[in-house]
C-alpha atoms as a PDB file:
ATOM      1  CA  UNK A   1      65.628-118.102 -11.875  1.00  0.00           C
ATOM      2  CA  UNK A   2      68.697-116.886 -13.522  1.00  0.00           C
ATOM      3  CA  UNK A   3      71.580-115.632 -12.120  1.00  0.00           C
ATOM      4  CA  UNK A   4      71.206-111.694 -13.706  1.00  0.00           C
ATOM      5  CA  UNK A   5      67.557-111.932 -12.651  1.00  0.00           C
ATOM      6  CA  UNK A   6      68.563-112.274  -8.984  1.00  0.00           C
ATOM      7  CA  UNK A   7      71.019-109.477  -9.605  1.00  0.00           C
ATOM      8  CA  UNK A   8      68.728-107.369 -10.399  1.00  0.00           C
ATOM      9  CA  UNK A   9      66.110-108.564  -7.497  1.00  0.00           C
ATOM     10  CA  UNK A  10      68.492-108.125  -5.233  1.00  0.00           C
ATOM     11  CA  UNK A  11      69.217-104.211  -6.924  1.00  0.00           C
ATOM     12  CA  UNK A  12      65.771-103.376  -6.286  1.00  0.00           C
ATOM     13  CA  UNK A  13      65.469-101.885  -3.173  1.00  0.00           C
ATOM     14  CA  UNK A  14      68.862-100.153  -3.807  1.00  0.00           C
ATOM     15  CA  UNK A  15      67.088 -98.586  -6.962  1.00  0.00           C
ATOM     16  CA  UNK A  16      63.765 -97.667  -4.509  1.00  0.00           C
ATOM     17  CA  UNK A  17      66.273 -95.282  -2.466  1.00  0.00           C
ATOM     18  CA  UNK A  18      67.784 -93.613  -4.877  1.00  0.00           C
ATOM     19  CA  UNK A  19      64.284 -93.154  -6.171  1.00  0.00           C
ATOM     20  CA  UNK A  20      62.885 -91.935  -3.112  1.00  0.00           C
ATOM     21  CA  UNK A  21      66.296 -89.396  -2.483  1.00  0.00           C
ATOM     22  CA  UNK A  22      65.579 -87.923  -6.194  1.00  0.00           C
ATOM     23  CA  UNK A  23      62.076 -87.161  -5.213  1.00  0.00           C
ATOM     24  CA  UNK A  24      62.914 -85.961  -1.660  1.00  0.00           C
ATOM     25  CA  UNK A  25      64.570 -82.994  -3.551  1.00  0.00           C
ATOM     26  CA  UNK A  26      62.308 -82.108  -6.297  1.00  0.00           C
ATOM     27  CA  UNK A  27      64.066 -79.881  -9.008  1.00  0.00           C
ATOM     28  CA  UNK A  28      62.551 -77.810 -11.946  1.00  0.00           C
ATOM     29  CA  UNK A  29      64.408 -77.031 -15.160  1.00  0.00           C
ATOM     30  CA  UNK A  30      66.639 -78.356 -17.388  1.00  0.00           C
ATOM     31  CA  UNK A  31      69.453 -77.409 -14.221  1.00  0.00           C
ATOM     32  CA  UNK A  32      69.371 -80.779 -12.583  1.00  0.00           C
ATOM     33  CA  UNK A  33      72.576 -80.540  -9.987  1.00  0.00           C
ATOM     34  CA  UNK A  34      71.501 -82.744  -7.433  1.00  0.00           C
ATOM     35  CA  UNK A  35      69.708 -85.031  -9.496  1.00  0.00           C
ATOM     36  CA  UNK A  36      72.849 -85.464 -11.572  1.00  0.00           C
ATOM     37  CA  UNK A  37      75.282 -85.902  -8.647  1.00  0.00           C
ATOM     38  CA  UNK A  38      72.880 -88.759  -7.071  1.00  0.00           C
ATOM     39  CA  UNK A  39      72.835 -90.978 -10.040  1.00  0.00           C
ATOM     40  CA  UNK A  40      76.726 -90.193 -10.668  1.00  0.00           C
ATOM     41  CA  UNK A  41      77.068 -91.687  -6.771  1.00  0.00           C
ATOM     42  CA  UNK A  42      74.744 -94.114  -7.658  1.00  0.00           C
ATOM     43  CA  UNK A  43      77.160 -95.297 -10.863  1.00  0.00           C
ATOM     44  CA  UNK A  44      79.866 -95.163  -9.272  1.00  0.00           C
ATOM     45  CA  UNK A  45      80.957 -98.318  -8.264  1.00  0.00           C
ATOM     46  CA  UNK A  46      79.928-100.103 -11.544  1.00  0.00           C
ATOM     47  CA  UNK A  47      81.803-101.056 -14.476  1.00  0.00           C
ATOM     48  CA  UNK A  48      80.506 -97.676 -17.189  1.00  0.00           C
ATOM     49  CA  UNK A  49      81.612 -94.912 -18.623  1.00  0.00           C
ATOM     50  CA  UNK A  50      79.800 -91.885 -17.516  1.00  0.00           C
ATOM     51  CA  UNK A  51      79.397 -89.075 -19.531  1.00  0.00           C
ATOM     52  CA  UNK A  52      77.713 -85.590 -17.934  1.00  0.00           C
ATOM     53  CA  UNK A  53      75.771 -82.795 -20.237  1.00  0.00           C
ATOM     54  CA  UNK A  54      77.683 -79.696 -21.416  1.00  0.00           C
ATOM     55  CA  UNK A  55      74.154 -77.865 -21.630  1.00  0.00           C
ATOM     56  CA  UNK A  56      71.480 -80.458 -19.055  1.00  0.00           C
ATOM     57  CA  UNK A  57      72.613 -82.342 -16.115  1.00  0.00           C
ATOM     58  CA  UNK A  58      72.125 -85.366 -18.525  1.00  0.00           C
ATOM     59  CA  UNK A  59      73.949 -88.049 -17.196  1.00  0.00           C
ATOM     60  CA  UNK A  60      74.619 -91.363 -19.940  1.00  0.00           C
ATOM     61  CA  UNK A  61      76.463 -94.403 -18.792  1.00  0.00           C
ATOM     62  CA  UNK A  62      77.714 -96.792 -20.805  1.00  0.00           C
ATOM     63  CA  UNK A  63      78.472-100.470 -20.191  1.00  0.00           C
ATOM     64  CA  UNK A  64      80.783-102.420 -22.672  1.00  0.00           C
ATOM     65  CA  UNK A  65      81.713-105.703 -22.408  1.00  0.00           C
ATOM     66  CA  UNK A  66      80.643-109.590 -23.653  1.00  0.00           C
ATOM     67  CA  UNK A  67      79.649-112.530 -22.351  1.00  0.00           C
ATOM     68  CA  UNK A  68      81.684-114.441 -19.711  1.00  0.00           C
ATOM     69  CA  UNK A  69      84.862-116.789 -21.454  1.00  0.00           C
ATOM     70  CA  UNK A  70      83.692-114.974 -24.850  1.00  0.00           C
ATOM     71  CA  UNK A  71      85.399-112.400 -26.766  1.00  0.00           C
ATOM     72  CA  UNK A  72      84.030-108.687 -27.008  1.00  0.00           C
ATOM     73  CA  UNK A  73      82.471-108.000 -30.241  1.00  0.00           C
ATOM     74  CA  UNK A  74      79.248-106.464 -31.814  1.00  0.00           C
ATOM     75  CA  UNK A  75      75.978-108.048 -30.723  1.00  0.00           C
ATOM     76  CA  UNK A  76      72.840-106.874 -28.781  1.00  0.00           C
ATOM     77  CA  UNK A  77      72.227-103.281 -27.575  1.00  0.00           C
ATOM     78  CA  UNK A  78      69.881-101.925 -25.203  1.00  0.00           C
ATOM     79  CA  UNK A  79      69.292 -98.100 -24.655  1.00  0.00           C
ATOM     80  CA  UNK A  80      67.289 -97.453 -21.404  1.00  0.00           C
ATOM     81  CA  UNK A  81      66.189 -94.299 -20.462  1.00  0.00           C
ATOM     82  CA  UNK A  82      65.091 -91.986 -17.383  1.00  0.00           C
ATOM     83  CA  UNK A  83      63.588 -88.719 -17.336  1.00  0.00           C
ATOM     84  CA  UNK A  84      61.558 -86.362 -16.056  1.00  0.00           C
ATOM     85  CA  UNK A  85      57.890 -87.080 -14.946  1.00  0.00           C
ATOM     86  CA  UNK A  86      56.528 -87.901 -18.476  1.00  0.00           C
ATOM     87  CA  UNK A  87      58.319 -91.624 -18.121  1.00  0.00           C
ATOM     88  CA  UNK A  88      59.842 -92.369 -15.079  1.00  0.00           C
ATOM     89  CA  UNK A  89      58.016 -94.962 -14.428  1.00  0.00           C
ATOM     90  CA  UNK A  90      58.198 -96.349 -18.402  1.00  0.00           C
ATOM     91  CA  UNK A  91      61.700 -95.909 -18.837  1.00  0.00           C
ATOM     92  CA  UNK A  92      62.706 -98.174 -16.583  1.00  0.00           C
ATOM     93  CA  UNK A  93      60.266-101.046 -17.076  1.00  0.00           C
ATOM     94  CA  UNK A  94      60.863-101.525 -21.007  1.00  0.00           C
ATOM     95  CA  UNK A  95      63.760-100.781 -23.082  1.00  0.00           C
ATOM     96  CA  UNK A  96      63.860 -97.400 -25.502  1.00  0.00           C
ATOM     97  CA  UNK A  97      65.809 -99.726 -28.405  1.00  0.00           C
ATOM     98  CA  UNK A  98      67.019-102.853 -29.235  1.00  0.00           C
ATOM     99  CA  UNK A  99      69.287-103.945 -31.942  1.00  0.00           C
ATOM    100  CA  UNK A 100      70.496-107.524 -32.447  1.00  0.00           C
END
């Protein structure tokens, strides 16, 4: 297999804890403190720029970069998403948008 497919194999059971600690402490509302802090934890040792809510505990984190030994400039995006109960599952399996 590729090299960011065993990446993200290996990320897998990493991503089924901090699953499992999100649900462990169920919150209601848009006020999502604990929630917020565990992905920012999560986040923090990679590479993004993290951005919080002013009015939800929204948390967006960006990634910027190219391709190894090639120069940064425009090319494909992908916006993932998670939220609430409506799509967690969804969100994570397939991509919101894609632009080449």
């Amino acid at each position: 297999m590729s090299q960011t497919y065993d990446e993200a194999t290996a990320a897998a059971a990493d991503l089924a804890r901090l699953r499992q600690s999100i649900h462990a402490e169920p919150e209601l509302g848009l006020s999502l403190p604990r929630t917020q802090r565990k992905v920012i934890d999560a986040l923090a040792d990679l590479p993004v720029e993290i951005t919080l809510g002013a009015s939800l505990s929204s948390v967006t984190a960006v990634l910027r970069g190219s391709a190894p030994g090639k120069a940064a400039r425009p090319g494909r995006s992908v916006l993932l998403g998670g939220h609430g109960r409506a799509a967690r599952d969804r969100a994570v399996r397939r991509p919101l948008f894609v632009r080449d």
